[in-house]
C-alpha atoms as a PDB file:
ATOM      1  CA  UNK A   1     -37.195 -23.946  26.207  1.00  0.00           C
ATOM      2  CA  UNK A   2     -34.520 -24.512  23.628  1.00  0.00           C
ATOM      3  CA  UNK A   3     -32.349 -22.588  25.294  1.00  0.00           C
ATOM      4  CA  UNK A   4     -32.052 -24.226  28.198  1.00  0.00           C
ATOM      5  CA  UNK A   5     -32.045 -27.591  26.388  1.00  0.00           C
ATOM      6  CA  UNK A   6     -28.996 -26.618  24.528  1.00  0.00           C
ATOM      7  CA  UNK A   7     -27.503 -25.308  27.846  1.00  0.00           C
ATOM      8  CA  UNK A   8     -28.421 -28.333  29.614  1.00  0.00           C
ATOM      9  CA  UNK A   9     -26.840 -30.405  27.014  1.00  0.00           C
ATOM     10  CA  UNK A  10     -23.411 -28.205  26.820  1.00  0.00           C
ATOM     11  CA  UNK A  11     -22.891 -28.565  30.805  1.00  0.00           C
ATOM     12  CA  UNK A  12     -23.267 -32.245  30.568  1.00  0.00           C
ATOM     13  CA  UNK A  13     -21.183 -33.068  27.653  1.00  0.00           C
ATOM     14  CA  UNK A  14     -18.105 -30.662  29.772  1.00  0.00           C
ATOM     15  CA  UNK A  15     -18.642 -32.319  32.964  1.00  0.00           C
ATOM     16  CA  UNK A  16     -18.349 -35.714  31.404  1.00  0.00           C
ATOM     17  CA  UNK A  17     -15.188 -35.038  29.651  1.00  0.00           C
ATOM     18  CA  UNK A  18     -13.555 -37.702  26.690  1.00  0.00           C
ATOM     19  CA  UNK A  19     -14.518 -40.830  28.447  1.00  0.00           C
ATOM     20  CA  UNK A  20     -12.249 -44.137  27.656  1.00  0.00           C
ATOM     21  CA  UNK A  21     -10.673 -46.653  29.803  1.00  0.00           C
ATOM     22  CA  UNK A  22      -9.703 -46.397  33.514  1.00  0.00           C
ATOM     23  CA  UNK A  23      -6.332 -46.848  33.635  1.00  0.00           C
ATOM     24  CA  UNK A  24      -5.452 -44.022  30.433  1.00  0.00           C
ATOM     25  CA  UNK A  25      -7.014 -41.741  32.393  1.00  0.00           C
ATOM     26  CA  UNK A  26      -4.964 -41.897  35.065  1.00  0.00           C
ATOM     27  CA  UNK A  27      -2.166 -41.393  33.501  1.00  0.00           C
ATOM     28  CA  UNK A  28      -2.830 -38.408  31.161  1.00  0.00           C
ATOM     29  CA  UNK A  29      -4.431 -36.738  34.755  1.00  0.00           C
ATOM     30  CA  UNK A  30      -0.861 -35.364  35.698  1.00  0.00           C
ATOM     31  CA  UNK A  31      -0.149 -34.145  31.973  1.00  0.00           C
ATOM     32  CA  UNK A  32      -3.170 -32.240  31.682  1.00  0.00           C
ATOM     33  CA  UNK A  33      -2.669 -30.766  34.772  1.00  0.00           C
ATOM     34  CA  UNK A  34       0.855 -29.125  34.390  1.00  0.00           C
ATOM     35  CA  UNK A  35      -0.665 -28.285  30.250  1.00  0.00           C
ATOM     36  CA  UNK A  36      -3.785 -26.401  32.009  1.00  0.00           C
ATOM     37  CA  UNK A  37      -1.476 -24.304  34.450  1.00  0.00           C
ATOM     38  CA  UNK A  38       0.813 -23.111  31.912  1.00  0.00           C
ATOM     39  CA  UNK A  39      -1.528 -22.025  29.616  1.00  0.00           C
ATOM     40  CA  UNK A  40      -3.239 -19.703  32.672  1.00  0.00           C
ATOM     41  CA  UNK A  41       0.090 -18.590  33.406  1.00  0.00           C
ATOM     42  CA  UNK A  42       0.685 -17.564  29.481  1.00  0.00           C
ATOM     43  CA  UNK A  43      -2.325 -16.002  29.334  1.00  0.00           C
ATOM     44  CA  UNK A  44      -2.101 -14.271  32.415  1.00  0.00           C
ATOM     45  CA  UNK A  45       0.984 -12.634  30.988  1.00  0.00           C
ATOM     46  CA  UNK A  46      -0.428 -12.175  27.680  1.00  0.00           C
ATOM     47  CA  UNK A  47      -2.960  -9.769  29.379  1.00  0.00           C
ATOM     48  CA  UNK A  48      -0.459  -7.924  31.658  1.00  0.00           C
ATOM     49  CA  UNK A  49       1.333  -6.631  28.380  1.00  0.00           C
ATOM     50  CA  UNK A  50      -1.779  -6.018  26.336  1.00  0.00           C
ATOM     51  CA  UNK A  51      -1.309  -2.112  24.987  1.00  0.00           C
ATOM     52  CA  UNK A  52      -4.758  -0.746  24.233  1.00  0.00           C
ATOM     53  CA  UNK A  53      -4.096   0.277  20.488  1.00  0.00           C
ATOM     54  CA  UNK A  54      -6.097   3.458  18.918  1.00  0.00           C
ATOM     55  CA  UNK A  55      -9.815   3.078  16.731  1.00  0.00           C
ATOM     56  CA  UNK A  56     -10.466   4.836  13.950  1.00  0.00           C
ATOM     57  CA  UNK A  57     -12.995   6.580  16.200  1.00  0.00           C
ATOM     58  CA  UNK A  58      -9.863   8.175  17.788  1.00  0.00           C
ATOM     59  CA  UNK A  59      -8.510   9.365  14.190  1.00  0.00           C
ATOM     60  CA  UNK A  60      -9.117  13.245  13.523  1.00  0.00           C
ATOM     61  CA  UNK A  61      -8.573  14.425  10.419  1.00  0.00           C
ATOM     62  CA  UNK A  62      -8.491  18.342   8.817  1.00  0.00           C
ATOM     63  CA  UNK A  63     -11.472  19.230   7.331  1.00  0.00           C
ATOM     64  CA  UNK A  64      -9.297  20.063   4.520  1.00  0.00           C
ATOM     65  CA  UNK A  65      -7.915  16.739   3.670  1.00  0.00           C
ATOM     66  CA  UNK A  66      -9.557  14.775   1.191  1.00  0.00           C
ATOM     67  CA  UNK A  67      -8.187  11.462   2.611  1.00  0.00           C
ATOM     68  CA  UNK A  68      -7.077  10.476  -1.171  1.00  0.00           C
ATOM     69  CA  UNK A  69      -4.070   8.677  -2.544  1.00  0.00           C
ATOM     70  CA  UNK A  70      -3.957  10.088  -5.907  1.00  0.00           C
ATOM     71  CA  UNK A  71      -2.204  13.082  -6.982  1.00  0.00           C
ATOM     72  CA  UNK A  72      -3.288  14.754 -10.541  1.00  0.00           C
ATOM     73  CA  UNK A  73      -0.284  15.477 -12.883  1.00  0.00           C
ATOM     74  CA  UNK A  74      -0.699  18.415 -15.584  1.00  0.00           C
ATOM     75  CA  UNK A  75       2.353  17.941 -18.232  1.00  0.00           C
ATOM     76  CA  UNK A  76       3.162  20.681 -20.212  1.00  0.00           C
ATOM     77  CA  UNK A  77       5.504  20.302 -22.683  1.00  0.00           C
ATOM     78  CA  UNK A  78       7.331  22.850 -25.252  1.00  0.00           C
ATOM     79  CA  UNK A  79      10.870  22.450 -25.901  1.00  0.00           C
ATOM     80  CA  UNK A  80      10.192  24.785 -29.137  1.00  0.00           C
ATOM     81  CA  UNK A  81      12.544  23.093 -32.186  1.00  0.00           C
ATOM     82  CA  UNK A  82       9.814  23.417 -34.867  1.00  0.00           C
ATOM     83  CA  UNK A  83       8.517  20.148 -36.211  1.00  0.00           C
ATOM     84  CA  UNK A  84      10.714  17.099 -35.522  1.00  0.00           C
ATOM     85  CA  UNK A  85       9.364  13.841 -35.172  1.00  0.00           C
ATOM     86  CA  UNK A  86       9.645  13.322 -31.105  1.00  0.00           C
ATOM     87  CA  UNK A  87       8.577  10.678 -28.467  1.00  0.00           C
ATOM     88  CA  UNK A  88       8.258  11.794 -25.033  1.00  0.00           C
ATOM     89  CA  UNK A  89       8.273   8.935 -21.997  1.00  0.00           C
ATOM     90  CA  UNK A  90       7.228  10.113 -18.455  1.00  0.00           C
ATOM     91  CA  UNK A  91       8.695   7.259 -16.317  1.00  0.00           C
ATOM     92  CA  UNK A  92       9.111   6.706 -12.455  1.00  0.00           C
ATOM     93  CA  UNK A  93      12.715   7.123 -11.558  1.00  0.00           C
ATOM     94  CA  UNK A  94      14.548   4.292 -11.108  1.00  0.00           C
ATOM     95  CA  UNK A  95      17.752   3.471  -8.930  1.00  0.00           C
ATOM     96  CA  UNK A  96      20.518   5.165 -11.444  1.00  0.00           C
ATOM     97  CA  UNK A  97      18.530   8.401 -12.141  1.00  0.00           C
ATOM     98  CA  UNK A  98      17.200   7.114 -15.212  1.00  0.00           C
ATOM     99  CA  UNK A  99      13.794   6.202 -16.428  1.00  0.00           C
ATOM    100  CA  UNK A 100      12.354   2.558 -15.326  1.00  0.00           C
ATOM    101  CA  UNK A 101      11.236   1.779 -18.603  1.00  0.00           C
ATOM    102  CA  UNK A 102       8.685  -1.302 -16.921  1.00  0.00           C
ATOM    103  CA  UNK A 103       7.042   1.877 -14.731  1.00  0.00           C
ATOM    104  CA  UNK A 104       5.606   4.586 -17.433  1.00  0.00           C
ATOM    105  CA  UNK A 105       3.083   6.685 -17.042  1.00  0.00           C
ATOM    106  CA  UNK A 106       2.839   8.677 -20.483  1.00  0.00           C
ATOM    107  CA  UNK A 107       4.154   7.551 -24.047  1.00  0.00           C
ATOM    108  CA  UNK A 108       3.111   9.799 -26.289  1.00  0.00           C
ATOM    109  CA  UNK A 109       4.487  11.500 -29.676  1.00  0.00           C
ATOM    110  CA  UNK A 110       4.543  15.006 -30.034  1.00  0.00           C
ATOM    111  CA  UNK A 111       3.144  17.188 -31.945  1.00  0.00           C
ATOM    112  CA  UNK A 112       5.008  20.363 -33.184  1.00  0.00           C
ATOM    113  CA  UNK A 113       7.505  19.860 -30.125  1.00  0.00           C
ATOM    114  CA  UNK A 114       4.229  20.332 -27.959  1.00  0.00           C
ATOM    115  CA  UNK A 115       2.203  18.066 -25.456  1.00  0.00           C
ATOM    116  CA  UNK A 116      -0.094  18.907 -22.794  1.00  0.00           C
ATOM    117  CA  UNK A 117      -1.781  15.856 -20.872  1.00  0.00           C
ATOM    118  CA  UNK A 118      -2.807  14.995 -17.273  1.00  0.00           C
ATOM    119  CA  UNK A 119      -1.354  11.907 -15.615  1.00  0.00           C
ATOM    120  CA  UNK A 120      -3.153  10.227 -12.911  1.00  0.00           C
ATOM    121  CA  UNK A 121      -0.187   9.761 -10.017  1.00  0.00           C
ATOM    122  CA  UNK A 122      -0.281   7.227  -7.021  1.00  0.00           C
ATOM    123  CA  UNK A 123       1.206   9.149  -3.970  1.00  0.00           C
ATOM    124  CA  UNK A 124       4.347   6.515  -4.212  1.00  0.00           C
ATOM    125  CA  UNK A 125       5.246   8.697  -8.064  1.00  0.00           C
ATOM    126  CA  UNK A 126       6.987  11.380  -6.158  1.00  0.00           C
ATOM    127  CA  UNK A 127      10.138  11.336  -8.693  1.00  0.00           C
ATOM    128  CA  UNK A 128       9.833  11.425 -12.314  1.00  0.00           C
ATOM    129  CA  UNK A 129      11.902  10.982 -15.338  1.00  0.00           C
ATOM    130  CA  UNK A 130      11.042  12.527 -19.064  1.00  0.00           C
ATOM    131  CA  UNK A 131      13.226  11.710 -22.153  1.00  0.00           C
ATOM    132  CA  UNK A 132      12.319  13.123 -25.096  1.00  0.00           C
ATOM    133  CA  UNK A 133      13.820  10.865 -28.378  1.00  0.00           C
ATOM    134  CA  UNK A 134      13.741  11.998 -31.758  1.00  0.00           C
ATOM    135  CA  UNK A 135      13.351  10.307 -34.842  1.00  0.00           C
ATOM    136  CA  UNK A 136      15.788  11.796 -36.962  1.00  0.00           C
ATOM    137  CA  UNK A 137      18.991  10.807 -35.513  1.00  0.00           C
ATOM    138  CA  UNK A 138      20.666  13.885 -35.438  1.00  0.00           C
ATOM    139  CA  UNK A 139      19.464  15.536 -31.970  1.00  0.00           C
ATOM    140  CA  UNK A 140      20.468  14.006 -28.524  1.00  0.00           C
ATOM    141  CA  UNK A 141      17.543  12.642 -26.919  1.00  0.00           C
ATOM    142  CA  UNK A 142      16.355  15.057 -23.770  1.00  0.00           C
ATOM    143  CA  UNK A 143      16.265  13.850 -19.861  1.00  0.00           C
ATOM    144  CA  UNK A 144      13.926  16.477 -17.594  1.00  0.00           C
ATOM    145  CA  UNK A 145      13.065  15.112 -13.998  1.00  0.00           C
ATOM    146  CA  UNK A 146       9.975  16.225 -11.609  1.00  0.00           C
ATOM    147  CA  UNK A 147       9.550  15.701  -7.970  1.00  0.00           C
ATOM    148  CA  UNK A 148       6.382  15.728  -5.851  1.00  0.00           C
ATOM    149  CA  UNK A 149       6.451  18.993  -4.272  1.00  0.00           C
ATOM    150  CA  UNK A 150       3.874  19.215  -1.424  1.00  0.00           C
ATOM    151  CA  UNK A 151       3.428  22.683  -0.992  1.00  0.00           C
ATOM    152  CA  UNK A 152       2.059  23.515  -4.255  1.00  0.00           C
ATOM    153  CA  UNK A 153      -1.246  22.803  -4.415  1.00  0.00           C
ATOM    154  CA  UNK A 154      -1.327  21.264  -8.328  1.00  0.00           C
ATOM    155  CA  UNK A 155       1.100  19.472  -9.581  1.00  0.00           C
ATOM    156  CA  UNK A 156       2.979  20.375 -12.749  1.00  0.00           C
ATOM    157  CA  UNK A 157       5.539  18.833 -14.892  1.00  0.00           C
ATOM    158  CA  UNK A 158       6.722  22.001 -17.580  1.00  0.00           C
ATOM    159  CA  UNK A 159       9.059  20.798 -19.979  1.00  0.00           C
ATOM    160  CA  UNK A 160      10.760  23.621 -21.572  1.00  0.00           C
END
């Protein structure tokens, strides 16, 4: 019963339309016309060019692939001078081949010229920079860079 109320009520209020006075109804008539025609026309076209697009039902995907984004990182590093005092920073690469300072993903000292770590990498870290500084002045701080390479199966970043 409420159903039909509400349907009642809906064809009424349509067939009725705005209301007002006589004469601005007359004149808006033509207007509305030539608006409702274009718009069927538009939308007429719209659904001519209408590409049916793909689902994710349609997606396959290898059993294999683990659908993540994340890539894990093992750094190994030995450059093997003894005991200096040494800070290592693994940075994304940045535009002139140097480390972006503002985009590091490891600062860490190390500890008898040694450090092994894993780094948690977002698939867009597919170029890396290391530099190795030194405390003491006298030895030239070290650059090493690593690249994504996709068909090894771990990732590793030995710094020798």
């Amino acid at each position: 019963m409420k159903h039909l109320l509400i349907t009642m009520i809906c064809l009424i209020l349509t067939a009725c339309g705005g209301g007002g006075e006589g004469d601005a109804v007359n004149e808006n008539s033509n207007t509305l016309a030539t608006s409702a025609t274009t718009a069927t026309t538009e939308n007429e076209t719209a659904t001519e060019t209408t590409v049916q697009t793909d689902t994710m039902t349609d997606l396959t995907i290898s059993p294999t692939f683990d659908l993540s984004s994340k890539v894990l990182l093992y750094v190994d590093v030995d450059i093997n001078m003894g005991n200096p005092r040494a800070y290592i920073n693994i940075c994304l690469k940045g535009e002139d081949n140097k480390a972006d300072y503002s985009e590091c993903l490891l600062r860490s000292s190390l500890v008898e010229s040694k450090l092994n770590s894993d780094i948690m990498l977002a698939n867009s870290a597919v170029e890396l920079v290391a530099d190795i500084w030194f405390y003491d002045g006298q030895h030239e701080p070290m650059r090493y860079f690593w690249h994504f390479d996709a068909s090894q199966e771990s990732q590793r970043f030995a710094i020798r």
